[in-house]
PDB file of N, CA and C in Angstrom:
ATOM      1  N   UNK A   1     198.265 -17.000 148.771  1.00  0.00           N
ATOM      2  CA  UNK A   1     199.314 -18.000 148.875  1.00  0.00           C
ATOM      3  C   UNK A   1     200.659 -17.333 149.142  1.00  0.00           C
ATOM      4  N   UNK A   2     201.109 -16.213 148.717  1.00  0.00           N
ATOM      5  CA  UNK A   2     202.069 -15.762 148.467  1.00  0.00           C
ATOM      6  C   UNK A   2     202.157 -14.718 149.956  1.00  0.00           C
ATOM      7  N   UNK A   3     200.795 -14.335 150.596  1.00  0.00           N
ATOM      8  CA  UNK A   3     201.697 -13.736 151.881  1.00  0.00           C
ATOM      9  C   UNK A   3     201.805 -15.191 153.348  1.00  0.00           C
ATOM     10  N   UNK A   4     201.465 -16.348 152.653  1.00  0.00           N
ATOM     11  CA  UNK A   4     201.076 -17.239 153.618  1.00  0.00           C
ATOM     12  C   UNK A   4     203.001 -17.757 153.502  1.00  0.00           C
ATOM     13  N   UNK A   5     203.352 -17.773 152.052  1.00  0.00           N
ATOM     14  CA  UNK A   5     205.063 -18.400 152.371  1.00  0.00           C
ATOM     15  C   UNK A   5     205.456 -16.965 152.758  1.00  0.00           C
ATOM     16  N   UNK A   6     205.421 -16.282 152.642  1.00  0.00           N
ATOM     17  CA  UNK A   6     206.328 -14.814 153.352  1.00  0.00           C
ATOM     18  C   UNK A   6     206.513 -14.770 154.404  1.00  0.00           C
ATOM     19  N   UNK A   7     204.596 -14.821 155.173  1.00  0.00           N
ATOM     20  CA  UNK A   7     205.093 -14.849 156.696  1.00  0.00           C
ATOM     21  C   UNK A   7     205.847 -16.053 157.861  1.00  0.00           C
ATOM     22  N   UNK A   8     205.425 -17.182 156.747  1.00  0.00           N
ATOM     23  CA  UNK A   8     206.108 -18.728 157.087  1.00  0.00           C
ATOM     24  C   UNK A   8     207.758 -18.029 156.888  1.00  0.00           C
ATOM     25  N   UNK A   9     208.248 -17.614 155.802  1.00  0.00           N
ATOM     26  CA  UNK A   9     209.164 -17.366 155.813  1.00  0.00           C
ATOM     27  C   UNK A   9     210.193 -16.499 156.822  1.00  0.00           C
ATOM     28  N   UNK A  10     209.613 -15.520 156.973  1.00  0.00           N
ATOM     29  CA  UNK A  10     209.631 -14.706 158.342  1.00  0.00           C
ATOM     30  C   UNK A  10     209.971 -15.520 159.854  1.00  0.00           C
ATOM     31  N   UNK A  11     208.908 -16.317 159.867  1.00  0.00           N
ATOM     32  CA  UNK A  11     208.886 -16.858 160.885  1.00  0.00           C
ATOM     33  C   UNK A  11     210.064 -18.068 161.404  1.00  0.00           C
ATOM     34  N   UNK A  12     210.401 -18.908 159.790  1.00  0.00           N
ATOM     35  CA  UNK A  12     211.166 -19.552 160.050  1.00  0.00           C
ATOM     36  C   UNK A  12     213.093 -18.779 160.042  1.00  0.00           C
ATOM     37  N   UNK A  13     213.438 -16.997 159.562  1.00  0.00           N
ATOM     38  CA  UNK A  13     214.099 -16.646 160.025  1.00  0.00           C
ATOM     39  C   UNK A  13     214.239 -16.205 161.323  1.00  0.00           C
ATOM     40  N   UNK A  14     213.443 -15.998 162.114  1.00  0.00           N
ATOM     41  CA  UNK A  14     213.104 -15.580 163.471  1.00  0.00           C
ATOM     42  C   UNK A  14     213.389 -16.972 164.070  1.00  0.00           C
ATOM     43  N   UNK A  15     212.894 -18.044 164.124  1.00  0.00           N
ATOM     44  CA  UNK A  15     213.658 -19.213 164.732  1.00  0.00           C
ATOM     45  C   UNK A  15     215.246 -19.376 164.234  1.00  0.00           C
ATOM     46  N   UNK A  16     215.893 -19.018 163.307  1.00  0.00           N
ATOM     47  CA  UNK A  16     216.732 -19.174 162.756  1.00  0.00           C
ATOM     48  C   UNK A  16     217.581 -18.155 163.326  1.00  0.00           C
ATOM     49  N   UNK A  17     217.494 -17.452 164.131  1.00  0.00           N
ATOM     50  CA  UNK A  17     218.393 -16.740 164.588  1.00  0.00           C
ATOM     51  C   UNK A  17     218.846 -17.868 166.085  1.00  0.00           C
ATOM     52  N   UNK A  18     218.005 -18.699 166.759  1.00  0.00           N
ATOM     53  CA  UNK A  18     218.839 -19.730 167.607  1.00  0.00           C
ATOM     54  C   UNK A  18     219.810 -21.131 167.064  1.00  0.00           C
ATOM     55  N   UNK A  19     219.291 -21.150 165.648  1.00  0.00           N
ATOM     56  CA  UNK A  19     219.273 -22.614 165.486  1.00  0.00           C
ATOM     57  C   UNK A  19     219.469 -22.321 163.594  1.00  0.00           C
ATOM     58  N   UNK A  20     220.833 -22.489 162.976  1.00  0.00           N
ATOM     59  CA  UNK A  20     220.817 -22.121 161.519  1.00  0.00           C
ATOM     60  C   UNK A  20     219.894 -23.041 160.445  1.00  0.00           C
ATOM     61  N   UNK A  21     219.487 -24.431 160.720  1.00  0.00           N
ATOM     62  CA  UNK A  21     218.864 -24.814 160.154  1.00  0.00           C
ATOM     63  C   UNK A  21     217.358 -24.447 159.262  1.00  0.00           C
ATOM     64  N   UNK A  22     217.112 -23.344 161.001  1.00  0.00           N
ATOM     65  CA  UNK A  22     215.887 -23.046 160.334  1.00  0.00           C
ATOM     66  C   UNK A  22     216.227 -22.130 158.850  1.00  0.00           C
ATOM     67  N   UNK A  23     217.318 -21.440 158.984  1.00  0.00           N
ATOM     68  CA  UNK A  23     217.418 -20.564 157.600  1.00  0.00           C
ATOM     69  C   UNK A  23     217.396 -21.418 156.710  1.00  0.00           C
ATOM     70  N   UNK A  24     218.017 -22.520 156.536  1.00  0.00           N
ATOM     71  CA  UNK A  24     218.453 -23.264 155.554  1.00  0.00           C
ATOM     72  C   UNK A  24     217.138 -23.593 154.761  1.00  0.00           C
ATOM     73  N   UNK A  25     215.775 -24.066 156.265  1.00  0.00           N
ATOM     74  CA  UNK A  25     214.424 -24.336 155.795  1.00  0.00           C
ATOM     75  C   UNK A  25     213.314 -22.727 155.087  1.00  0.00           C
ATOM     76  N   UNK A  26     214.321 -21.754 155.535  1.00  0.00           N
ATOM     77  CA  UNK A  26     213.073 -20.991 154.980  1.00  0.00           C
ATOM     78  C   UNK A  26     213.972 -20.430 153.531  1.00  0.00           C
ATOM     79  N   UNK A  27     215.328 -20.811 153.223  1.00  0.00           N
ATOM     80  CA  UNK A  27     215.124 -20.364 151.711  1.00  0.00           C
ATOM     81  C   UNK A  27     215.069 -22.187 151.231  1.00  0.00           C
ATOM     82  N   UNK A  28     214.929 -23.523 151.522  1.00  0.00           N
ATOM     83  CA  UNK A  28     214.309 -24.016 150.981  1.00  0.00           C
ATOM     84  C   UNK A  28     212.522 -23.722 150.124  1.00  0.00           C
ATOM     85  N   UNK A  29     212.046 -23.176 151.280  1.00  0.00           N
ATOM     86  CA  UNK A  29     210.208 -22.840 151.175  1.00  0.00           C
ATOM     87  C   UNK A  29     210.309 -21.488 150.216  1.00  0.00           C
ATOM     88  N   UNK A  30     211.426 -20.804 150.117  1.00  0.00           N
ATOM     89  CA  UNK A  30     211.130 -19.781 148.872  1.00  0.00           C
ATOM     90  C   UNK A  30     211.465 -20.560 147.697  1.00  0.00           C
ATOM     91  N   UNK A  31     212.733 -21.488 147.962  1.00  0.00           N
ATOM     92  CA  UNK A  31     212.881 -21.198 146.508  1.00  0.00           C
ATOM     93  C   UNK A  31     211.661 -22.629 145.895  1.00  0.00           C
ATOM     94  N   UNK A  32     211.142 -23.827 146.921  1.00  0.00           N
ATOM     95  CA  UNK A  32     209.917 -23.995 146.021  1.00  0.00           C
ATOM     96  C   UNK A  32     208.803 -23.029 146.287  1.00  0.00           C
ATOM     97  N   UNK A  33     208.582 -22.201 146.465  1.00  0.00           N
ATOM     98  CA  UNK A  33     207.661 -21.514 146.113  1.00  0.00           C
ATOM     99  C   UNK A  33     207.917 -20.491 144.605  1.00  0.00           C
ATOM    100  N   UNK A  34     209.154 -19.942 144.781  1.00  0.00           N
ATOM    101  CA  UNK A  34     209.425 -19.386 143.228  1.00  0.00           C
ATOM    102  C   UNK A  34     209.435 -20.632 142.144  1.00  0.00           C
ATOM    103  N   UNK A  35     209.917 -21.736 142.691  1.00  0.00           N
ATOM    104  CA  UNK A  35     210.166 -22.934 141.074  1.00  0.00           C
ATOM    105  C   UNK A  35     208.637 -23.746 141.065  1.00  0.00           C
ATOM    106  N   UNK A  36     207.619 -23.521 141.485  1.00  0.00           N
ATOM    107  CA  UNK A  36     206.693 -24.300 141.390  1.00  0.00           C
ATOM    108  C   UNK A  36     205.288 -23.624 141.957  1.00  0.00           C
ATOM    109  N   UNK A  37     205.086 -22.734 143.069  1.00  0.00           N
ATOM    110  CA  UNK A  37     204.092 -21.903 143.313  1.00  0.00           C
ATOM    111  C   UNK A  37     203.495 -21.406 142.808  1.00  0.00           C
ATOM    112  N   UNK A  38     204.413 -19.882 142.480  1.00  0.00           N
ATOM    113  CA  UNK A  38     204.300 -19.099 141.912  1.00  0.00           C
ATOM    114  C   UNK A  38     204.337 -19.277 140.507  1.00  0.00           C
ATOM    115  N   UNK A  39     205.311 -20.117 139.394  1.00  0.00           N
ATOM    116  CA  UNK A  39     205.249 -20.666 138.517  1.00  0.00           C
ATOM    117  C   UNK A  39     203.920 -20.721 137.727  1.00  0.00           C
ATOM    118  N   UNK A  40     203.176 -21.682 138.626  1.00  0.00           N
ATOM    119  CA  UNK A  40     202.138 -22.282 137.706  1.00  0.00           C
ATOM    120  C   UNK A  40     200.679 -21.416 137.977  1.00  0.00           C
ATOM    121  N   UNK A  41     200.870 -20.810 138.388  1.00  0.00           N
ATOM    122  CA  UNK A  41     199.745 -19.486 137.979  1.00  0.00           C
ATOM    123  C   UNK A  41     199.885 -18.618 137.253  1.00  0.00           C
ATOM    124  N   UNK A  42     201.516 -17.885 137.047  1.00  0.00           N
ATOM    125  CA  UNK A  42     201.661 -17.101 135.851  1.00  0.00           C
ATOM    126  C   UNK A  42     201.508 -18.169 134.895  1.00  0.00           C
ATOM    127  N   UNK A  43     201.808 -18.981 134.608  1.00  0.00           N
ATOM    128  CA  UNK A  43     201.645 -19.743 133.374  1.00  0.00           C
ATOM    129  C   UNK A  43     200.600 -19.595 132.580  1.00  0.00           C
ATOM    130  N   UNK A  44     199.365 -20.197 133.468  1.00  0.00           N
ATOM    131  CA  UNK A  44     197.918 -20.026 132.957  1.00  0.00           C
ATOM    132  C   UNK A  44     197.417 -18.594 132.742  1.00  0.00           C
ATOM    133  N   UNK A  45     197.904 -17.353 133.121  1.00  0.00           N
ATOM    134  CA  UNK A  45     197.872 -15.710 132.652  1.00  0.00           C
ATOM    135  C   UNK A  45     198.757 -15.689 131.622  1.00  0.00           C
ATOM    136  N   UNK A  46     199.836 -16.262 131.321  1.00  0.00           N
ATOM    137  CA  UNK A  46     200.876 -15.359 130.332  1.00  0.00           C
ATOM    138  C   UNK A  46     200.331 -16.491 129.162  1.00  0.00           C
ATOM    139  N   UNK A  47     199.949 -17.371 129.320  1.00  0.00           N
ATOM    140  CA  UNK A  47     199.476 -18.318 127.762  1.00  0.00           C
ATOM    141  C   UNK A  47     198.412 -17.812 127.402  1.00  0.00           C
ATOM    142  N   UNK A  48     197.187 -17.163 128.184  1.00  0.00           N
ATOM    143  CA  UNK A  48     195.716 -16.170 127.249  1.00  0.00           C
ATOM    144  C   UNK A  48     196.681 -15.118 126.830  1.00  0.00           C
ATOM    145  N   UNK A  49     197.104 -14.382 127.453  1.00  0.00           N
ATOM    146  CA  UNK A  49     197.876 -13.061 127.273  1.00  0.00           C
ATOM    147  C   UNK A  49     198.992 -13.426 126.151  1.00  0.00           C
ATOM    148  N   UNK A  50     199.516 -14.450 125.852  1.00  0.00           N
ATOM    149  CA  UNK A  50     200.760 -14.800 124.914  1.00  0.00           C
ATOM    150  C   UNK A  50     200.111 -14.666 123.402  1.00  0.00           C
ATOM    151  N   UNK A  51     198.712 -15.362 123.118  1.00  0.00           N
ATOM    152  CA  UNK A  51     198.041 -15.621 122.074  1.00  0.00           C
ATOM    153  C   UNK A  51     197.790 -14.283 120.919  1.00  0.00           C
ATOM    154  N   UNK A  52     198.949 -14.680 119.827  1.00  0.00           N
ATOM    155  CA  UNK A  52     199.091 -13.571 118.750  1.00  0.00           C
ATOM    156  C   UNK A  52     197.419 -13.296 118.265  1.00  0.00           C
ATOM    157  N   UNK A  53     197.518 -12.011 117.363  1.00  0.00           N
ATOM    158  CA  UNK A  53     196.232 -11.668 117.027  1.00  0.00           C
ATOM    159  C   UNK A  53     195.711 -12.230 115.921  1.00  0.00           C
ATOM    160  N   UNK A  54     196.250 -13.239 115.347  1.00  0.00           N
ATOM    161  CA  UNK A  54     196.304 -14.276 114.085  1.00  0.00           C
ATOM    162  C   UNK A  54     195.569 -15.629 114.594  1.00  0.00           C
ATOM    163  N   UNK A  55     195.833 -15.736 115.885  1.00  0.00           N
ATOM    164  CA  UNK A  55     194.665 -17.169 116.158  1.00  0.00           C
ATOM    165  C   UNK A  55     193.621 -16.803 116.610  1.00  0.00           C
ATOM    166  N   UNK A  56     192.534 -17.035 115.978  1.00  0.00           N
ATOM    167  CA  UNK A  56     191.255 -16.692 115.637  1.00  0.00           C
ATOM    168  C   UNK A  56     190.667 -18.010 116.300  1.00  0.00           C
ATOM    169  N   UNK A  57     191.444 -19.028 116.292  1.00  0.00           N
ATOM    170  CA  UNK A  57     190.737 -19.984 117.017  1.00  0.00           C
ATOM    171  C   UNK A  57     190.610 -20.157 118.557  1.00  0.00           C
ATOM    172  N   UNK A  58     191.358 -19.301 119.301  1.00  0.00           N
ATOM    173  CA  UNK A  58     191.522 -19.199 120.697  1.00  0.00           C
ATOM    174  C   UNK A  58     190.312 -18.410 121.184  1.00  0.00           C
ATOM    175  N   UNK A  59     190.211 -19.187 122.667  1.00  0.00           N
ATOM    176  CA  UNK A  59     188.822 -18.783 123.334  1.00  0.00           C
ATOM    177  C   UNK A  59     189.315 -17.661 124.110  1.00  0.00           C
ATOM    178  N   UNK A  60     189.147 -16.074 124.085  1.00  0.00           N
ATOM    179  CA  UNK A  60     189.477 -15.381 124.844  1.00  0.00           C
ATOM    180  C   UNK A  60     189.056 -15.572 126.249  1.00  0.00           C
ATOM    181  N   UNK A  61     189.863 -15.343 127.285  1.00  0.00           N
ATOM    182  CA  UNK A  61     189.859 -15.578 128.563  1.00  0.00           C
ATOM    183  C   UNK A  61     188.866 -14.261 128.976  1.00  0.00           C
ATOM    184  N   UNK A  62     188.534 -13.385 128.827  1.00  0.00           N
ATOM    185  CA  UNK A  62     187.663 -12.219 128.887  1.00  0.00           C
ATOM    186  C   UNK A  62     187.428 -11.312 128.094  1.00  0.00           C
ATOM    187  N   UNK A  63     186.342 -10.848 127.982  1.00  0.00           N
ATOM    188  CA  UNK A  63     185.614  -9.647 127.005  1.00  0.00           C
ATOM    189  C   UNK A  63     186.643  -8.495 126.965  1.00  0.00           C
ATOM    190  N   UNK A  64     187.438  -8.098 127.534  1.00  0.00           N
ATOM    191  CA  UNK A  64     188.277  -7.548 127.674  1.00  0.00           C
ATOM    192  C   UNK A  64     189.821  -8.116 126.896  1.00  0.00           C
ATOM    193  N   UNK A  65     190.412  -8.846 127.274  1.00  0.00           N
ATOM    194  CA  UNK A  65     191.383 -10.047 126.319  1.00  0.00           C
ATOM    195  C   UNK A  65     190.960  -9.858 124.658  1.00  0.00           C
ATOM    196  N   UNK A  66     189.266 -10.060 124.606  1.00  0.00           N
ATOM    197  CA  UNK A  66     189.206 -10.418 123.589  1.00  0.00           C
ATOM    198  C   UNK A  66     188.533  -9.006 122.795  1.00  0.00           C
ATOM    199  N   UNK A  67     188.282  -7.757 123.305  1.00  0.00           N
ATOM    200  CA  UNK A  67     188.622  -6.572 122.547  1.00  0.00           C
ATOM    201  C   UNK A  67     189.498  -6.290 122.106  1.00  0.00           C
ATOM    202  N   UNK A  68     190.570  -6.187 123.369  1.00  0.00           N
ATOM    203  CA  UNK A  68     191.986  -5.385 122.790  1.00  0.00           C
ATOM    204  C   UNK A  68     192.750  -6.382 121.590  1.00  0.00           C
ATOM    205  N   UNK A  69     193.126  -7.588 121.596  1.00  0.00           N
ATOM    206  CA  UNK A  69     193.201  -8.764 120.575  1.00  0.00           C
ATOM    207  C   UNK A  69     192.311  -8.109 119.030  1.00  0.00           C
ATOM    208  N   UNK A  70     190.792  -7.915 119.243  1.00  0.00           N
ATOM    209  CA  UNK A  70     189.893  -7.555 117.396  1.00  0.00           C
ATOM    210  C   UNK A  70     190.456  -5.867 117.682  1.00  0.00           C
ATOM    211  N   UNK A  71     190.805  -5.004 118.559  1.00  0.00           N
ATOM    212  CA  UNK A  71     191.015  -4.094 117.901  1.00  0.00           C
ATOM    213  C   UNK A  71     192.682  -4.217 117.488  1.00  0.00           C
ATOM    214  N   UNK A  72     193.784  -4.671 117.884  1.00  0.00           N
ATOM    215  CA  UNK A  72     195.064  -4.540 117.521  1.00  0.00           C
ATOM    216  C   UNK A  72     194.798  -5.313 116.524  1.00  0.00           C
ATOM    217  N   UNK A  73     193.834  -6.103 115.841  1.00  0.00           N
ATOM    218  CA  UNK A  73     194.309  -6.861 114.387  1.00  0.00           C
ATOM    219  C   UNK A  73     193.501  -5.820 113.369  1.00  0.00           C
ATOM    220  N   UNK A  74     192.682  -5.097 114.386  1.00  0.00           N
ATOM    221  CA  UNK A  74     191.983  -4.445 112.764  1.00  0.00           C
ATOM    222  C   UNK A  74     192.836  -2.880 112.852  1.00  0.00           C
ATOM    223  N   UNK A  75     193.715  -2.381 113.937  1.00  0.00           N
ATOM    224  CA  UNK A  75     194.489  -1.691 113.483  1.00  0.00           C
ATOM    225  C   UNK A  75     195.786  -2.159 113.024  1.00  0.00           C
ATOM    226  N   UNK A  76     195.999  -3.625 112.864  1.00  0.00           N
ATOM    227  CA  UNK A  76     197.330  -3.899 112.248  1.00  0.00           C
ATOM    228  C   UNK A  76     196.410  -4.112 110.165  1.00  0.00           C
ATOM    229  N   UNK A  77     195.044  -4.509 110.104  1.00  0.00           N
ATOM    230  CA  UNK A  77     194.569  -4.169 109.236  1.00  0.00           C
ATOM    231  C   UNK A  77     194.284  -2.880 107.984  1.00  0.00           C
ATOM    232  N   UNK A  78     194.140  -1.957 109.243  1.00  0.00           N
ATOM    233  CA  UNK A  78     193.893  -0.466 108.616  1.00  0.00           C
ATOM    234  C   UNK A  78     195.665  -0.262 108.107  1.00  0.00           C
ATOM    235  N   UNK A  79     196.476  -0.834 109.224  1.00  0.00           N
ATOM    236  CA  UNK A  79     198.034   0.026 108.684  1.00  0.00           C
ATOM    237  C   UNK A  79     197.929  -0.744 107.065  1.00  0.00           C
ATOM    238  N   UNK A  80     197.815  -1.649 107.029  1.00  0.00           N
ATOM    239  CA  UNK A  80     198.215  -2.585 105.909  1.00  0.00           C
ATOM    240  C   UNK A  80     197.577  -2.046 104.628  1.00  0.00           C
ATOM    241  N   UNK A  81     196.429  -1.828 104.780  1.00  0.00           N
ATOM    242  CA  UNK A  81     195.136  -1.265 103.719  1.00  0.00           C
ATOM    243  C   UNK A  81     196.055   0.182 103.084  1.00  0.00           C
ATOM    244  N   UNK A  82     196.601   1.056 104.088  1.00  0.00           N
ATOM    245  CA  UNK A  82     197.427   2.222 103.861  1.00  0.00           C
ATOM    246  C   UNK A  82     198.952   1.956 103.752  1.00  0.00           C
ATOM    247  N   UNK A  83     199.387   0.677 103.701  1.00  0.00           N
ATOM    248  CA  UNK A  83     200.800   0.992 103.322  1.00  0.00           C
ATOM    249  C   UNK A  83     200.784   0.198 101.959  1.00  0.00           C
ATOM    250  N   UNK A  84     199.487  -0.704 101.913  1.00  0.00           N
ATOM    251  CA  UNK A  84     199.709  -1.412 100.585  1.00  0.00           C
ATOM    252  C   UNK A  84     198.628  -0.876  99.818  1.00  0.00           C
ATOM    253  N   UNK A  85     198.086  -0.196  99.303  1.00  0.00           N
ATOM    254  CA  UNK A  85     196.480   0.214  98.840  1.00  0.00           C
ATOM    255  C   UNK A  85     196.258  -1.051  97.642  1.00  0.00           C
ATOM    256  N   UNK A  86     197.376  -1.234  96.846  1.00  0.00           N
ATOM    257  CA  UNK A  86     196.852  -2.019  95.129  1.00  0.00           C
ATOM    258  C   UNK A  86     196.727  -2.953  95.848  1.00  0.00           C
ATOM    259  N   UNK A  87     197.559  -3.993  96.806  1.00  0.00           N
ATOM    260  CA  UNK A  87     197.790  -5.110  97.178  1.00  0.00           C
ATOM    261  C   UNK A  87     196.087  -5.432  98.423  1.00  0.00           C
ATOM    262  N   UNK A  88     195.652  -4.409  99.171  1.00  0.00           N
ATOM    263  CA  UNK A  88     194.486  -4.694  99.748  1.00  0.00           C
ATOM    264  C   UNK A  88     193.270  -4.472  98.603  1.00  0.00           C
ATOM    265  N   UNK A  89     192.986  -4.089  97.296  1.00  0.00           N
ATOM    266  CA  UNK A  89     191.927  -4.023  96.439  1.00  0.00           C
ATOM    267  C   UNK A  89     192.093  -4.548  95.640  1.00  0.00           C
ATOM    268  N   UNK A  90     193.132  -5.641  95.434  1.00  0.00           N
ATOM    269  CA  UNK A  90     192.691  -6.995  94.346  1.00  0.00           C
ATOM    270  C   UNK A  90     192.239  -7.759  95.441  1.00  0.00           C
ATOM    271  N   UNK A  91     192.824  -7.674  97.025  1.00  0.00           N
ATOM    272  CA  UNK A  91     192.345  -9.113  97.597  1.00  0.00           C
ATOM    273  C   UNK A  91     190.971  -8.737  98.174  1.00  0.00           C
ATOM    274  N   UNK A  92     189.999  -7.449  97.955  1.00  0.00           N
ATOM    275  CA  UNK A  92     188.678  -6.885  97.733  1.00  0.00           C
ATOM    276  C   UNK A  92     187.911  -7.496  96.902  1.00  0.00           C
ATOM    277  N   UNK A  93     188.665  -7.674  95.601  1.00  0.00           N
ATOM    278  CA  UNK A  93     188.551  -7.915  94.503  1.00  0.00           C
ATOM    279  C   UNK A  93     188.108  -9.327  94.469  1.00  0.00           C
ATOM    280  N   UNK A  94     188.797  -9.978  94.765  1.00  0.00           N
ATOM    281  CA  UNK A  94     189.158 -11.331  94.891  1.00  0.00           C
ATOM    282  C   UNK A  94     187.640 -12.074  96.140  1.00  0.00           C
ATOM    283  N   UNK A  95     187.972 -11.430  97.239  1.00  0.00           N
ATOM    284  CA  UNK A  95     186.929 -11.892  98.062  1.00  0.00           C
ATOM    285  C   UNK A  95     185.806 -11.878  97.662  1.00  0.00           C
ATOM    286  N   UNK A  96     185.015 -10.548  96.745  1.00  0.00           N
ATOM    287  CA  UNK A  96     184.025 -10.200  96.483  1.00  0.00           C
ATOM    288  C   UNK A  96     183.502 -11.301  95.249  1.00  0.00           C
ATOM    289  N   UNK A  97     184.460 -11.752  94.268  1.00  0.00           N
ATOM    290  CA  UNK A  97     183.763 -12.756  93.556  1.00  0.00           C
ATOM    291  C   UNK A  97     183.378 -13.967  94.082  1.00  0.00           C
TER     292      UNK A  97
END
């Protein structure tokens, strides 16, 4: 999509060197392509990718997404286990009954 407005774009500065309108039309076609094109595809990447390592209820978007996500919570786990030791072996404690 994105080399199809470029070369449209291109093309409509190349007419735009007889006739200024056409410029006028090819940064119309960028700028909806930056406010609405391009837009709504990062959207749907940066909302899997946005999802903290605390929602457990989210469907990872790939096996990959959803490694790096269980390993950054079980190394935000391990830090915790070592900066709090009493505070992670009552809640040991606690789970186990």
């Amino acid at each position: 999509m994105g080399t199809i407005v470029i070369s449209g774009t291109a093309v409509l500065v190349l007419f735009g060197f007889g006739n200024h309108v056409w410029w006028l039309a090819a940064v119309a076609v960028l700028f909806l392509y930056v406010q609405y094109g391009r837009d709504s595809s990062s959207k749907t990447s940066s909302s899997s990718s946005s999802t903290g390592g605390s929602s457990s209820g989210a469907t990872p978007s790939s096996y990959r997404a959803y490694r790096d996500r269980r390993d950054k919570q079980a190394k935000w786990e391990r830090r915790y286990q070592r900066e709090r030791p009493l505070e992670s072996r009552r809640q040991a404690r606690e789970k186990s009954k």
